[in-house]
PDB file of N, CA and C in Angstrom:
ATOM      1  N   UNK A   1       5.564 -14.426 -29.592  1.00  0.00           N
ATOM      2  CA  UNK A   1       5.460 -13.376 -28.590  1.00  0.00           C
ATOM      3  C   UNK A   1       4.567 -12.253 -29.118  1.00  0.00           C
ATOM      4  N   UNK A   2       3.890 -11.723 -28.263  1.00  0.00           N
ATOM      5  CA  UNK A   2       3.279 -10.626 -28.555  1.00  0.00           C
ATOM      6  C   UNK A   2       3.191  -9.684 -27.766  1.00  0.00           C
ATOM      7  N   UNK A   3       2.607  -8.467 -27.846  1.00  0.00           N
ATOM      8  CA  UNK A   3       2.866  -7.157 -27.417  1.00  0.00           C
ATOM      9  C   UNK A   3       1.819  -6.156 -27.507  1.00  0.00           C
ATOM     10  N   UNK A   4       1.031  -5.104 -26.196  1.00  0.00           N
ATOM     11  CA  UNK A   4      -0.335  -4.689 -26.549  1.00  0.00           C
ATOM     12  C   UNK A   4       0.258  -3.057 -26.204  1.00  0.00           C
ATOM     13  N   UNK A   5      -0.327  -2.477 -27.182  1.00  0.00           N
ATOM     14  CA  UNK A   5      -0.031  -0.819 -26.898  1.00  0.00           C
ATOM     15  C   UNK A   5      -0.519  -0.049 -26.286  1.00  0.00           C
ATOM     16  N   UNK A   6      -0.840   0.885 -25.950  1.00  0.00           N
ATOM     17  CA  UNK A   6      -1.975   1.975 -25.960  1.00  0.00           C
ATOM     18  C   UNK A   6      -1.565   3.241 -26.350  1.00  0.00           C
ATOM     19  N   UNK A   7      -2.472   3.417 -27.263  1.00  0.00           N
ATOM     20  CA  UNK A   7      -1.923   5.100 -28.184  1.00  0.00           C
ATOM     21  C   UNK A   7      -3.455   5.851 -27.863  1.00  0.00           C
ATOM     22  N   UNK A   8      -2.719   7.024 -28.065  1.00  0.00           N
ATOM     23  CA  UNK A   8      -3.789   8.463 -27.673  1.00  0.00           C
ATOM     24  C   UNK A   8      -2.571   8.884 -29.021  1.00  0.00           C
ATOM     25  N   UNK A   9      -4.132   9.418 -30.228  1.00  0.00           N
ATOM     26  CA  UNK A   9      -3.626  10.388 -31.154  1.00  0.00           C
ATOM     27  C   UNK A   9      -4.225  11.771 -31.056  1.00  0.00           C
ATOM     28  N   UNK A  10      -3.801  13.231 -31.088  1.00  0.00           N
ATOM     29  CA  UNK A  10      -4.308  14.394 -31.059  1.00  0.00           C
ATOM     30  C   UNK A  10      -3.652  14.718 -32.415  1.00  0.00           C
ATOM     31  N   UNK A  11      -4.926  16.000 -32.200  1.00  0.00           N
ATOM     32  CA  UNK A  11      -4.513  16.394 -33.800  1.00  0.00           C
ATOM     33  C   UNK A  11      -5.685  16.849 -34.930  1.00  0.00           C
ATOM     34  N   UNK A  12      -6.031  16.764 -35.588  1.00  0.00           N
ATOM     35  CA  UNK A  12      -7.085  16.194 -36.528  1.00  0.00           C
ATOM     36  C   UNK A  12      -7.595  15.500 -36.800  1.00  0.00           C
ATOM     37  N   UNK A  13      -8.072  14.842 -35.956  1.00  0.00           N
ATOM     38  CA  UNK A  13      -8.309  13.021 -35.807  1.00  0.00           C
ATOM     39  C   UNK A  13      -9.785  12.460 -35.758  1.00  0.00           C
ATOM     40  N   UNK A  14     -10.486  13.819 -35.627  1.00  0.00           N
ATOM     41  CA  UNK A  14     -12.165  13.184 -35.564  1.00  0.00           C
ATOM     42  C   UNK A  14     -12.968  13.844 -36.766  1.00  0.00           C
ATOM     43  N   UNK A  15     -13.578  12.846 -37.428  1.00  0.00           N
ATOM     44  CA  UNK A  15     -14.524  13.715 -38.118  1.00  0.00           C
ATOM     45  C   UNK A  15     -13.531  13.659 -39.529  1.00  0.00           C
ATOM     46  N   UNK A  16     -12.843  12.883 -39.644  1.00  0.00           N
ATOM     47  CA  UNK A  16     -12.094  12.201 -40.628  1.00  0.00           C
ATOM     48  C   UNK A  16     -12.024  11.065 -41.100  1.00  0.00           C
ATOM     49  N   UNK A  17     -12.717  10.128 -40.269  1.00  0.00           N
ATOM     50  CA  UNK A  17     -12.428   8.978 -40.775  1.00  0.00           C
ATOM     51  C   UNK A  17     -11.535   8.047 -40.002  1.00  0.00           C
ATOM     52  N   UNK A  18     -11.107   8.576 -39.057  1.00  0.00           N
ATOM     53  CA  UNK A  18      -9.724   8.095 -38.615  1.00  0.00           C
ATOM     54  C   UNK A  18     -10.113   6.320 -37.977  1.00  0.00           C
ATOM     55  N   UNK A  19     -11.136   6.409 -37.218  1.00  0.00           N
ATOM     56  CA  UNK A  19     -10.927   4.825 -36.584  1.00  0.00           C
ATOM     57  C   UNK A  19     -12.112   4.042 -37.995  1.00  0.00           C
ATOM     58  N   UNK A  20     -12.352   4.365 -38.515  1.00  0.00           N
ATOM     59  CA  UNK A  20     -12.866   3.397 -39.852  1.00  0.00           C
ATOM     60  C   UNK A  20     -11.405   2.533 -40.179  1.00  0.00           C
ATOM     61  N   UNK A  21     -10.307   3.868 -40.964  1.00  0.00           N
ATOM     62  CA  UNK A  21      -9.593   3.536 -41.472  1.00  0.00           C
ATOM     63  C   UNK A  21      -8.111   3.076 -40.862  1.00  0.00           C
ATOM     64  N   UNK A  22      -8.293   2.504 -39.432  1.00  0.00           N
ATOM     65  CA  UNK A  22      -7.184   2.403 -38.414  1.00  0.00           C
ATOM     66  C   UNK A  22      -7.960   0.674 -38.385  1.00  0.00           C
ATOM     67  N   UNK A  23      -9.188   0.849 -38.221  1.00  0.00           N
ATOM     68  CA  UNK A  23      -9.601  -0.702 -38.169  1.00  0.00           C
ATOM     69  C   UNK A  23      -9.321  -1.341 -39.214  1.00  0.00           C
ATOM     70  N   UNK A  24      -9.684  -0.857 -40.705  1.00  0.00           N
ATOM     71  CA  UNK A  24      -9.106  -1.669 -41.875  1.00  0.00           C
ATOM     72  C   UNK A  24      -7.796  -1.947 -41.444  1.00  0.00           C
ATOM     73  N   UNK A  25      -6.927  -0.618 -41.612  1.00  0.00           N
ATOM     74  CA  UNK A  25      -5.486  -1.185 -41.235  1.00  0.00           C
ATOM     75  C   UNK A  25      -5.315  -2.450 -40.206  1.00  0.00           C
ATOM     76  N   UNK A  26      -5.481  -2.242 -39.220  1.00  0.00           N
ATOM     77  CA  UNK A  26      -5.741  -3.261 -38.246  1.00  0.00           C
ATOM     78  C   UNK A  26      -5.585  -4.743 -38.877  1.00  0.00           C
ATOM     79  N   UNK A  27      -6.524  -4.649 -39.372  1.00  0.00           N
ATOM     80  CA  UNK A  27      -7.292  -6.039 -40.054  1.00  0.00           C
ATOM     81  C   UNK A  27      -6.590  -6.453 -40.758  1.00  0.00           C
ATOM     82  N   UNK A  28      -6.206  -5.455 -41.947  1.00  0.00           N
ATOM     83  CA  UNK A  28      -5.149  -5.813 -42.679  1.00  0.00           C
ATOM     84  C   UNK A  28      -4.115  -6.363 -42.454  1.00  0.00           C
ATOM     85  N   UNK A  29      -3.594  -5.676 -41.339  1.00  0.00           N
ATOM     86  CA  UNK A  29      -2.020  -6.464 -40.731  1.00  0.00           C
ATOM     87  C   UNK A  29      -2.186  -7.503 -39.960  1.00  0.00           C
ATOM     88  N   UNK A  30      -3.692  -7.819 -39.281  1.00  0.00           N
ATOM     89  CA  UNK A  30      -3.816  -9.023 -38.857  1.00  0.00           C
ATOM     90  C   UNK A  30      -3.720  -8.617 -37.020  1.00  0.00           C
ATOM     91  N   UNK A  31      -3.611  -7.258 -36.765  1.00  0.00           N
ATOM     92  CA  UNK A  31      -3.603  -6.939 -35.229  1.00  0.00           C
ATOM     93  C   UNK A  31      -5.163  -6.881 -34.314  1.00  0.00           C
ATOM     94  N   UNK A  32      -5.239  -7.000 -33.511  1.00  0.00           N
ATOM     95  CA  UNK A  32      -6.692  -7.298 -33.008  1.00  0.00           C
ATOM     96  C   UNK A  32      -6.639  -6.047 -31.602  1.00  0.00           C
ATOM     97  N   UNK A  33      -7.300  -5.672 -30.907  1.00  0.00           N
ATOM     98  CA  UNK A  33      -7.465  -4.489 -30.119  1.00  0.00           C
ATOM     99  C   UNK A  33      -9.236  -3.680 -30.207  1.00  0.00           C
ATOM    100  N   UNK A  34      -8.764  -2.279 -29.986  1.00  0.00           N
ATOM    101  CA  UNK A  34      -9.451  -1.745 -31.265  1.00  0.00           C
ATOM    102  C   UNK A  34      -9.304  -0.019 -30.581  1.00  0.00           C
ATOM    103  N   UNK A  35     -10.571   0.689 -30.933  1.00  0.00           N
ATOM    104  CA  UNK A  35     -10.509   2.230 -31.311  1.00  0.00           C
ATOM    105  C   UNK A  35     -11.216   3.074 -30.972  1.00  0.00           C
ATOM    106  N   UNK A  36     -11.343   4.107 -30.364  1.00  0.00           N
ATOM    107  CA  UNK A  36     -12.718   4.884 -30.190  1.00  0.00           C
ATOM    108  C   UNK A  36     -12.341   6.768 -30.374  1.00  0.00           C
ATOM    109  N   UNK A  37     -13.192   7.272 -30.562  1.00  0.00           N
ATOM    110  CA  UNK A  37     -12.986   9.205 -30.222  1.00  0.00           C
ATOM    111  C   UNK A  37     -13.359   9.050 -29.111  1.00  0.00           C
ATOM    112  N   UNK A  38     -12.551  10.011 -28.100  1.00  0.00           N
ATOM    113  CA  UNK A  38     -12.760  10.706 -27.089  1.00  0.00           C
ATOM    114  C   UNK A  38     -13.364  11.597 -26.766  1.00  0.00           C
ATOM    115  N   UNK A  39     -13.619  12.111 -25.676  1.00  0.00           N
ATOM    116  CA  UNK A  39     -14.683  13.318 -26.003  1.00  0.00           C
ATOM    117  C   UNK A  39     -13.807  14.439 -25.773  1.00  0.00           C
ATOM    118  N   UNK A  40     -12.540  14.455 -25.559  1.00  0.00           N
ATOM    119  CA  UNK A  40     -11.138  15.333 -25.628  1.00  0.00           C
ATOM    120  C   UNK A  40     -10.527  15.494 -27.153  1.00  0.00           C
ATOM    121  N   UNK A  41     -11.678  15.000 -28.391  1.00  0.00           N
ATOM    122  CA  UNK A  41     -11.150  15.502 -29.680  1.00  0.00           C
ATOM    123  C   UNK A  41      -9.761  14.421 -30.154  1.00  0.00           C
ATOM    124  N   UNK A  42      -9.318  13.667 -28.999  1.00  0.00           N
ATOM    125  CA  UNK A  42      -8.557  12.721 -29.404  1.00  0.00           C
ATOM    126  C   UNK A  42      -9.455  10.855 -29.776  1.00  0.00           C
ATOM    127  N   UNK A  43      -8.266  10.408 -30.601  1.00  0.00           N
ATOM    128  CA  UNK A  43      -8.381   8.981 -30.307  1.00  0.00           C
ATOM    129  C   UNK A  43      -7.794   8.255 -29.703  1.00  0.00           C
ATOM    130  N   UNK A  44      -8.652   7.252 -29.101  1.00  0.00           N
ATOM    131  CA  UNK A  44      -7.448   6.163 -28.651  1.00  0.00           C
ATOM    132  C   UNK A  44      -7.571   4.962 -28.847  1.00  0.00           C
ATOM    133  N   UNK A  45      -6.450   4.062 -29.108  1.00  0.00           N
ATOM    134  CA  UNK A  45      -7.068   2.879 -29.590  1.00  0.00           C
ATOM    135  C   UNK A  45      -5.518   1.929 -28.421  1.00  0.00           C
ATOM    136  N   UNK A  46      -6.150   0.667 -28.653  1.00  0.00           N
ATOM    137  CA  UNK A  46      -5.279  -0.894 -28.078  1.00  0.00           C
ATOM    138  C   UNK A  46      -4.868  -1.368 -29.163  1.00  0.00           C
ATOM    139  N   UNK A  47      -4.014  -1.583 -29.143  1.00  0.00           N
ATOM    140  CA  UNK A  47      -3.374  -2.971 -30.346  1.00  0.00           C
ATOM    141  C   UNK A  47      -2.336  -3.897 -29.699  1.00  0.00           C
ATOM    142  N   UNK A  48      -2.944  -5.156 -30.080  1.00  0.00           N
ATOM    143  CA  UNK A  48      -2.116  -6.307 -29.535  1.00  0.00           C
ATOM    144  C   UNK A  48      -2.231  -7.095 -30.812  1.00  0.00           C
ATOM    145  N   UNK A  49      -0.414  -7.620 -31.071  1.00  0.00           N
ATOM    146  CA  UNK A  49      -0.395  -8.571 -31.635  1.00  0.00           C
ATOM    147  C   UNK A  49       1.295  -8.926 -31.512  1.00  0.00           C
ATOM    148  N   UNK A  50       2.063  -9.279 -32.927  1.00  0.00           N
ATOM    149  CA  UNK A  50       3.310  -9.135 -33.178  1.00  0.00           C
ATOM    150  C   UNK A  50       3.974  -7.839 -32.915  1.00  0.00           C
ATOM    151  N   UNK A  51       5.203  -7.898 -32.102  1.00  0.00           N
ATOM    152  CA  UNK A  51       6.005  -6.778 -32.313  1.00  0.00           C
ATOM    153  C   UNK A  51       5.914  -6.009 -33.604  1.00  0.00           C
ATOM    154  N   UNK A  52       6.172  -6.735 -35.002  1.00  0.00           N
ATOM    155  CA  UNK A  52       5.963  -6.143 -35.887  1.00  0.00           C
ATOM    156  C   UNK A  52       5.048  -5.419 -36.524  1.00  0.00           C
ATOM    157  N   UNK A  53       3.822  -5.955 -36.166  1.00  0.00           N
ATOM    158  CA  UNK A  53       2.509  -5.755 -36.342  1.00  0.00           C
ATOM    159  C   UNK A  53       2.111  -4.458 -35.981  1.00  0.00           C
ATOM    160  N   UNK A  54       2.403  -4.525 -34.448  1.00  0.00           N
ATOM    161  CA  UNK A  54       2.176  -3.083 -33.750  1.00  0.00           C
ATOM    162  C   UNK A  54       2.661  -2.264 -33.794  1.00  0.00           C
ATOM    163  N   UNK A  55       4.052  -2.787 -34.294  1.00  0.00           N
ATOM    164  CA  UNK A  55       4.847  -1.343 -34.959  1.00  0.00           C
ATOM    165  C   UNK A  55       4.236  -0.431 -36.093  1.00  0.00           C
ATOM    166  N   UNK A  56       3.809  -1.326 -36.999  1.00  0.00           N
ATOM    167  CA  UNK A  56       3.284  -1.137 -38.533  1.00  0.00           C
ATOM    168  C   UNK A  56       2.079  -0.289 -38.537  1.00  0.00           C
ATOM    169  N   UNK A  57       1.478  -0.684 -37.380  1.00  0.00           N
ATOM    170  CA  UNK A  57       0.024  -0.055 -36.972  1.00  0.00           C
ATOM    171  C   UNK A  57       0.136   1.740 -36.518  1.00  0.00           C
ATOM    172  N   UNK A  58       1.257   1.663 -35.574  1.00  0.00           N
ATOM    173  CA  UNK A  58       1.961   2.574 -34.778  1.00  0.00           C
ATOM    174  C   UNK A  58       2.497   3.606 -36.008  1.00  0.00           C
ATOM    175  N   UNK A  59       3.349   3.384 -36.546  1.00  0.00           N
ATOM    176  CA  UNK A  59       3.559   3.745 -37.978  1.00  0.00           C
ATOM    177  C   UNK A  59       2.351   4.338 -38.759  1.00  0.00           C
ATOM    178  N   UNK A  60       1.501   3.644 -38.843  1.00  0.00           N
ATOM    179  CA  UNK A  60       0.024   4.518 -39.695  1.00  0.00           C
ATOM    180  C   UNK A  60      -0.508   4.869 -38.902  1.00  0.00           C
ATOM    181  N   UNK A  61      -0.483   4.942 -37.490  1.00  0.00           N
ATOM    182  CA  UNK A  61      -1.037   5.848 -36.724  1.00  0.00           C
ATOM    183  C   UNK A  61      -0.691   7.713 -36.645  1.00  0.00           C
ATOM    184  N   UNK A  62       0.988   7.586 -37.023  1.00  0.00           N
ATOM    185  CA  UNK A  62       1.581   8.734 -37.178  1.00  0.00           C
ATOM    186  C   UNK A  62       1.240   9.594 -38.534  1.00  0.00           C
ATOM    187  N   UNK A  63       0.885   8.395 -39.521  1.00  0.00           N
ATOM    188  CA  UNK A  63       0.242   9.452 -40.618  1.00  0.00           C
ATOM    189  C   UNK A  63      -1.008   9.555 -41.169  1.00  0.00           C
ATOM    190  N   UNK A  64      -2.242   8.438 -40.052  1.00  0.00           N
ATOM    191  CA  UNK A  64      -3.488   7.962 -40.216  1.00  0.00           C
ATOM    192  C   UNK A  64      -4.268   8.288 -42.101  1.00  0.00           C
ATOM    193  N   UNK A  65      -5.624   8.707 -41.794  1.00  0.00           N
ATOM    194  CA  UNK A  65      -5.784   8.674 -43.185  1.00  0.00           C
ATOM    195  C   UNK A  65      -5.672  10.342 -44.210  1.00  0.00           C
ATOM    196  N   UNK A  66      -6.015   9.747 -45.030  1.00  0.00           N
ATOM    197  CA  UNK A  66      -5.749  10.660 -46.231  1.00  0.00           C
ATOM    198  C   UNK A  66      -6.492  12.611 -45.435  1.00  0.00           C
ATOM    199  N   UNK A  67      -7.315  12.267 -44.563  1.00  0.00           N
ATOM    200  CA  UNK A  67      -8.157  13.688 -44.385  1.00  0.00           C
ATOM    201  C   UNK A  67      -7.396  14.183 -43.065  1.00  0.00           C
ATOM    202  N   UNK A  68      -6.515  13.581 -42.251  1.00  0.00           N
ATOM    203  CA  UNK A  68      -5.943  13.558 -41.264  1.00  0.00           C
ATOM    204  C   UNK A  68      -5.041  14.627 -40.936  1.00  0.00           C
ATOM    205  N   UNK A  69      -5.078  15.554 -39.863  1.00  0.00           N
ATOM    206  CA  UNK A  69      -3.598  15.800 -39.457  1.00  0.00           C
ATOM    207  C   UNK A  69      -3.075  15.904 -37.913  1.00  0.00           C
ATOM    208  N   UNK A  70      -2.129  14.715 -37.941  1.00  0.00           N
ATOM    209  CA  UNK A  70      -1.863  13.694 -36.898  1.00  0.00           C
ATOM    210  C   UNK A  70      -0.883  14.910 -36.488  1.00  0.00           C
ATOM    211  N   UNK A  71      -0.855  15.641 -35.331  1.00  0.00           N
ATOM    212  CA  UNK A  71       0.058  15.650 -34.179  1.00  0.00           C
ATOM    213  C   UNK A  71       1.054  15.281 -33.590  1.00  0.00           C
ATOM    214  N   UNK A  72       0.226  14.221 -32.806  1.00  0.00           N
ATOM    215  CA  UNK A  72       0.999  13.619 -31.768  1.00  0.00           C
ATOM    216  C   UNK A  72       0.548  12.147 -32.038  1.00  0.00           C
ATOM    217  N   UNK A  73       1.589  11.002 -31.058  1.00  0.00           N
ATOM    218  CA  UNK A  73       0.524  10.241 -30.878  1.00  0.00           C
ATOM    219  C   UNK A  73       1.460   9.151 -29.952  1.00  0.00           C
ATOM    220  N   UNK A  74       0.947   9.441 -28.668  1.00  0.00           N
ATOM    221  CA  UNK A  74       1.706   9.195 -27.563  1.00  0.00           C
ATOM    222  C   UNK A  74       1.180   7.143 -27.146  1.00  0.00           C
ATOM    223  N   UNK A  75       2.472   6.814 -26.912  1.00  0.00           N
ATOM    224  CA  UNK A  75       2.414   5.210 -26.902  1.00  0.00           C
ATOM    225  C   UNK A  75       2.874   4.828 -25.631  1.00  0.00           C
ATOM    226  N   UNK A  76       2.291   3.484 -25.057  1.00  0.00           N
ATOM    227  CA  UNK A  76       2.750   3.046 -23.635  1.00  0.00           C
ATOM    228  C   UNK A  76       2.381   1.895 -23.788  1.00  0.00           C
ATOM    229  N   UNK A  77       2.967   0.974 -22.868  1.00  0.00           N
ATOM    230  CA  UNK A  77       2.760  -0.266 -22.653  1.00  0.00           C
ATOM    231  C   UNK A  77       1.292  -0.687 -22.383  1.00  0.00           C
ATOM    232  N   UNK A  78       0.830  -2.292 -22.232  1.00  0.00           N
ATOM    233  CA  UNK A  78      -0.699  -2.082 -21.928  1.00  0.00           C
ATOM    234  C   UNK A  78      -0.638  -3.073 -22.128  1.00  0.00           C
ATOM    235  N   UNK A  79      -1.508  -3.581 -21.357  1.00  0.00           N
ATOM    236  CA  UNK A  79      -2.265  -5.362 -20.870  1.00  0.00           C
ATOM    237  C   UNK A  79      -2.734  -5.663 -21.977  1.00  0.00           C
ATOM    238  N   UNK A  80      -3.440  -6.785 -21.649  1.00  0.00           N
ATOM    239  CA  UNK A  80      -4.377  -7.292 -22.584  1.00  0.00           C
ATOM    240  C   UNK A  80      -4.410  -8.322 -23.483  1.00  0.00           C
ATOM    241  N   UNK A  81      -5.697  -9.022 -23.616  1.00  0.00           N
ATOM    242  CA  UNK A  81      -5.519  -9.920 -24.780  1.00  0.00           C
ATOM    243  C   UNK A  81      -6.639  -9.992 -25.771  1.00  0.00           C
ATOM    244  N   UNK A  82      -6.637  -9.542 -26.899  1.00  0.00           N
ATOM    245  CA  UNK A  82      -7.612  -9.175 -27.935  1.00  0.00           C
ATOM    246  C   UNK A  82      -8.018 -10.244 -29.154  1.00  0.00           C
ATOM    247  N   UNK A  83      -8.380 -10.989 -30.057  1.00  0.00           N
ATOM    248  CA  UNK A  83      -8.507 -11.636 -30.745  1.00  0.00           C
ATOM    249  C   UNK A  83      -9.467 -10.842 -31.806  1.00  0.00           C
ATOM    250  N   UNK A  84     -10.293  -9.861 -31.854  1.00  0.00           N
ATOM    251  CA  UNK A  84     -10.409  -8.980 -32.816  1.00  0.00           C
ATOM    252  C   UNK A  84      -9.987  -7.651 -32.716  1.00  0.00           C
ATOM    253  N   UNK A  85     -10.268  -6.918 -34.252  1.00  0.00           N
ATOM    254  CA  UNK A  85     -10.377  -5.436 -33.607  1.00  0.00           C
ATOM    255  C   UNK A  85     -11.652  -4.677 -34.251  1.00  0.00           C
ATOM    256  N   UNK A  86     -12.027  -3.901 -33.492  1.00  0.00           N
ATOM    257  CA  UNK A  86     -13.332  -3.510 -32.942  1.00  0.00           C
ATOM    258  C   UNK A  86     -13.170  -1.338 -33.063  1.00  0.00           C
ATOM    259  N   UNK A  87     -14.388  -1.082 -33.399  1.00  0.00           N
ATOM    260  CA  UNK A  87     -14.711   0.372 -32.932  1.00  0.00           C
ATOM    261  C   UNK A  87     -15.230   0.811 -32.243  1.00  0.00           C
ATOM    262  N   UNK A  88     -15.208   1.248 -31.422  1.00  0.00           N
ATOM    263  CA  UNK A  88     -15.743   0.936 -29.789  1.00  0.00           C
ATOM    264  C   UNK A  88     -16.424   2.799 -29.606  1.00  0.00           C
ATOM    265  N   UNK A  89     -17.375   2.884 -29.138  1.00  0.00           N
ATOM    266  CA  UNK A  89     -18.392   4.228 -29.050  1.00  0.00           C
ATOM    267  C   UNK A  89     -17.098   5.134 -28.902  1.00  0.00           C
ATOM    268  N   UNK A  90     -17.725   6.532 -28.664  1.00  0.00           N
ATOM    269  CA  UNK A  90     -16.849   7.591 -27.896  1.00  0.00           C
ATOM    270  C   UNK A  90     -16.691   8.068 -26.332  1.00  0.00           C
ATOM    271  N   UNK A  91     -15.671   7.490 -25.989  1.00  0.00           N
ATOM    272  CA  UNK A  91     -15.750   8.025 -24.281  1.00  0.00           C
ATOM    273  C   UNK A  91     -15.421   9.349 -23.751  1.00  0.00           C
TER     274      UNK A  91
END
């Protein structure tokens, strides 16, 4: 079974590094989706994979990377079916 998210992080989130180091993660855990800045200073990214997976992701989303300071980071259900993950421009 699997499961696709959609998160919006605010906060300190651009100009850090943040979807470089959300895609490694990604990758790492093996979740596929992917990530972009907004032009609202937020990010947002998809993740679909394992319940667990997306939890784990969800989880380093709340404390992203080392230059970061994460806010918020609001989660909802969401379609989809992904087989990589990707950094996708800024909308």
């Amino acid at each position: 079974m699997t499961v696709t998210k959609h998160l919006v992080i605010s906060g300190r989130v651009q100009g850090v590094g943040y979807r470089f180091y959300m895609q490694r993660k990604a990758r790492e855990l093996g979740v596929a989706g992917w990530v972009r800045n907004r032009s609202d200073g937020t990010v947002e990214a998809v993740v679909h994979g394992r319940p667990e997976q997306v939890d784990a992701v969800v989880a380093w989303a709340r404390r992203g990377p080392p230059s970061a300071l994460v806010a918020d980071v609001r989660v909802a259900d969401a379609s989809g079916v992904f087989t990589t993950f990707e950094a996708r421009p800024t909308e």
